[in-house]
Protein backbone atom coordinates (compact mmCIF):
# COMPACT_ATOMS: atom_id res chain seq x y z
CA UNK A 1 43.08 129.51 176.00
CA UNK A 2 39.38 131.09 176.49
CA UNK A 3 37.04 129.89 179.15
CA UNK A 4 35.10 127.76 177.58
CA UNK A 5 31.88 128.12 180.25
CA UNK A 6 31.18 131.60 177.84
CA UNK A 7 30.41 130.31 174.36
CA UNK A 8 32.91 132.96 172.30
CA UNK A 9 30.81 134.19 169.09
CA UNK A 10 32.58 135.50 165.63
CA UNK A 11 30.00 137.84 163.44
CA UNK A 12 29.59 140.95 161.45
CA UNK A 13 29.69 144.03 163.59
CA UNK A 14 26.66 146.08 163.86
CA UNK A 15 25.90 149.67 164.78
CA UNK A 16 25.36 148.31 168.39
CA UNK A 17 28.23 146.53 168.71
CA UNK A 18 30.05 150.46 168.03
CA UNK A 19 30.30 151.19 171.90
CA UNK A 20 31.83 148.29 173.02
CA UNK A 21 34.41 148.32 170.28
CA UNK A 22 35.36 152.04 171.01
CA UNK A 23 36.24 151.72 174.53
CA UNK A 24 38.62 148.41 173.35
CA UNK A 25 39.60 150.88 170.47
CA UNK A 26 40.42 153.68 172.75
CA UNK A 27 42.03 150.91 175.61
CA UNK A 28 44.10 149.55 172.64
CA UNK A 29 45.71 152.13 170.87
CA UNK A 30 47.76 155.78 171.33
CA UNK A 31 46.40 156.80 168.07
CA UNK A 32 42.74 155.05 167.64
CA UNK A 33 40.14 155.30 164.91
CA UNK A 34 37.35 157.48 164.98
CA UNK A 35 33.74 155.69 165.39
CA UNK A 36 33.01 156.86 162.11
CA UNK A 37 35.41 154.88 160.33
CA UNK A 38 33.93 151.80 162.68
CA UNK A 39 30.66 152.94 161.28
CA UNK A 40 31.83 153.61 157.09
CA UNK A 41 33.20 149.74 157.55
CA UNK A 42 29.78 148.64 158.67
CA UNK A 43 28.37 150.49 155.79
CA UNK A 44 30.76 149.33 153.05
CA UNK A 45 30.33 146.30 151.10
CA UNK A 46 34.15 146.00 149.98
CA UNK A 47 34.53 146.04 154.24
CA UNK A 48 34.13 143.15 156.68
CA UNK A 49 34.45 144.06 160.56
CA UNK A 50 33.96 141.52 162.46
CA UNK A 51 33.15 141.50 166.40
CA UNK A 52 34.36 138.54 168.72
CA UNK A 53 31.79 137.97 171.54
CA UNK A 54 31.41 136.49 174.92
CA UNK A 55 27.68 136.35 175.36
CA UNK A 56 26.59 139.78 174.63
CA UNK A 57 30.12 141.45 175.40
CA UNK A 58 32.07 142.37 172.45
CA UNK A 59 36.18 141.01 173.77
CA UNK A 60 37.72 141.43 170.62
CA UNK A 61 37.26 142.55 166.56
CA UNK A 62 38.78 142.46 163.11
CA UNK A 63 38.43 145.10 160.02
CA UNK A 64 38.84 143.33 157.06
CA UNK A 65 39.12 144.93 153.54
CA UNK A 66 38.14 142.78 150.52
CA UNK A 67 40.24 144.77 147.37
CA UNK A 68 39.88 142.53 143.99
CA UNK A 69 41.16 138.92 144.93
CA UNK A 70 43.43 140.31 148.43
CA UNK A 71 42.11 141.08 152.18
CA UNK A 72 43.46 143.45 153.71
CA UNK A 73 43.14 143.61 157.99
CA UNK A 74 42.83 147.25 158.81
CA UNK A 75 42.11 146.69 162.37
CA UNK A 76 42.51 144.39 165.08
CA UNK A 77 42.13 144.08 168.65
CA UNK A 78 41.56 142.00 172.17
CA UNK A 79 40.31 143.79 175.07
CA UNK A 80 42.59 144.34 177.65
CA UNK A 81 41.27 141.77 179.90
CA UNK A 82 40.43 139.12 177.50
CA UNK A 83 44.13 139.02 176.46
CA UNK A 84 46.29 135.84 176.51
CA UNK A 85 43.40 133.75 176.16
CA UNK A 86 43.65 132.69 172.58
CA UNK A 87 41.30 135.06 171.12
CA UNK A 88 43.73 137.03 168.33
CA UNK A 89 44.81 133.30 166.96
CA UNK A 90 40.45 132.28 166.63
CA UNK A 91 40.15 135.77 165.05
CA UNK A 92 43.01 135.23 163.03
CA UNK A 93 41.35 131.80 161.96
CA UNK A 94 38.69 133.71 160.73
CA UNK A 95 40.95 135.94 158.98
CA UNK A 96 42.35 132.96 156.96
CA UNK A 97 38.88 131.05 156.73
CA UNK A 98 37.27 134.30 155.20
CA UNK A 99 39.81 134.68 152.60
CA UNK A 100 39.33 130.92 151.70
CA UNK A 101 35.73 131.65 151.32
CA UNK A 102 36.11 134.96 149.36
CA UNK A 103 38.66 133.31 146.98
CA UNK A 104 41.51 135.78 148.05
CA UNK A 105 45.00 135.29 147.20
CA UNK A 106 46.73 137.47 149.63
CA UNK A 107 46.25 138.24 153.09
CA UNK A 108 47.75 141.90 154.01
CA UNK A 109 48.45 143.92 156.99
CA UNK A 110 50.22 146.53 158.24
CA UNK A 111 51.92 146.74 162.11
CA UNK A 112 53.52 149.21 164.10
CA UNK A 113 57.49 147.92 163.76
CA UNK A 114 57.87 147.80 167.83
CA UNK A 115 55.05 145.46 168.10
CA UNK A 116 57.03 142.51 168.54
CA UNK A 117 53.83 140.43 170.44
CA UNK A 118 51.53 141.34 167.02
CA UNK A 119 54.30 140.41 164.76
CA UNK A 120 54.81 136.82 166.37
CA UNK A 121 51.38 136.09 166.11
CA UNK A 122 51.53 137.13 162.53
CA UNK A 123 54.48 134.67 161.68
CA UNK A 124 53.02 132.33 163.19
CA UNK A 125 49.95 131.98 161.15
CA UNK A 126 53.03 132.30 157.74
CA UNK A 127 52.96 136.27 157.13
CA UNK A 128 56.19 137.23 155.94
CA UNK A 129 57.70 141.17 155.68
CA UNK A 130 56.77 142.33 152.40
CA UNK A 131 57.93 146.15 153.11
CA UNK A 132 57.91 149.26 155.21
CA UNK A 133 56.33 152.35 155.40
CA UNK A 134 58.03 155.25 157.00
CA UNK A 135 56.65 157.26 160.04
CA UNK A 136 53.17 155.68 159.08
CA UNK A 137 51.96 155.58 162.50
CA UNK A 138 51.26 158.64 164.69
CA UNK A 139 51.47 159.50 168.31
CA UNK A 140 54.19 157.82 168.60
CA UNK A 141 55.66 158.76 165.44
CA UNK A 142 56.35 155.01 164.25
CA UNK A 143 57.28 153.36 161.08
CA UNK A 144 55.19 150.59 159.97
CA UNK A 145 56.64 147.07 158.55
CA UNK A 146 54.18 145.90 156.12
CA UNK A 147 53.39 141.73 156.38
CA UNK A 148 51.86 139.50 153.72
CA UNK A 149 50.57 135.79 153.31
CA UNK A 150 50.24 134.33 150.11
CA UNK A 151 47.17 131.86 149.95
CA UNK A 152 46.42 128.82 148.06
């Protein structure tokens, strides 16, 4: 799990958080966002990116969307280095905890279909395949199987 001698911090991201979360972006994915959409989220009151820190280092985030009474998670990632120590099952926590909060029924995601780590991690906090979307991701060209937990 995470080294516990860092106090590890879950809150809204903020404009100066937008650095930090690029180069995990960037680290993370073959296709990643633009800093703009980072930015939009920040900006958006249906959005809710969050940032995990260790002291002032963002490790790890989460882009929530908030549609009617469902969440969808647009975005997530742990820094390269910070991997395998717990932090995407604490952010997924907070996934679950947030929808609680917001009154949300449904919990939805979509993940590249070779990403057999993500998927177990998914499972393992209940998401079941709901669907898939064909050649949804780019660069690789990638289909994308579509997971949902039903709350409550």
């Amino acid at each position: 799990m995470f080294d516990n001698s860092h106090s590890l911090v879950i809150e809204k991201m903020r404009k100066e958080d937008l650095d930090q979360v690029m180069e995990i972006e960037e680290r993370s994915f073959s296709d990643p966002w633009n800093k703009s959409f980072f930015s939009q989220d920040i900006d958006n009151e249906s959005a809710l990116p969050l940032v995990v820190k260790e002291g002032d280092k963002v490790v790890g985030y989460v882009c929530l969307w908030k549609i009617l009474d469902e969440i969808q998670i647009s975005n997530i990632a742990v820094s390269p280095e910070s991997r395998r120590r717990g932090l995407a099952q604490r952010m997924m926590k907070s996934v679950l905890e947030t929808a609680e909060r917001e009154n949300c029924i449904r919990i939805t995601l979509d993940v590249r279909i070779s990403n057999q780590a993500a998927i177990n991690l998914y499972q393992k906090f209940g998401f079941k395949e709901a669907g898939r979307r064909k050649n949804y991701y780019r660069h690789p060209e990638e289909d994308s199987l579509i997971l949902e937990k039903v709350l409550g």
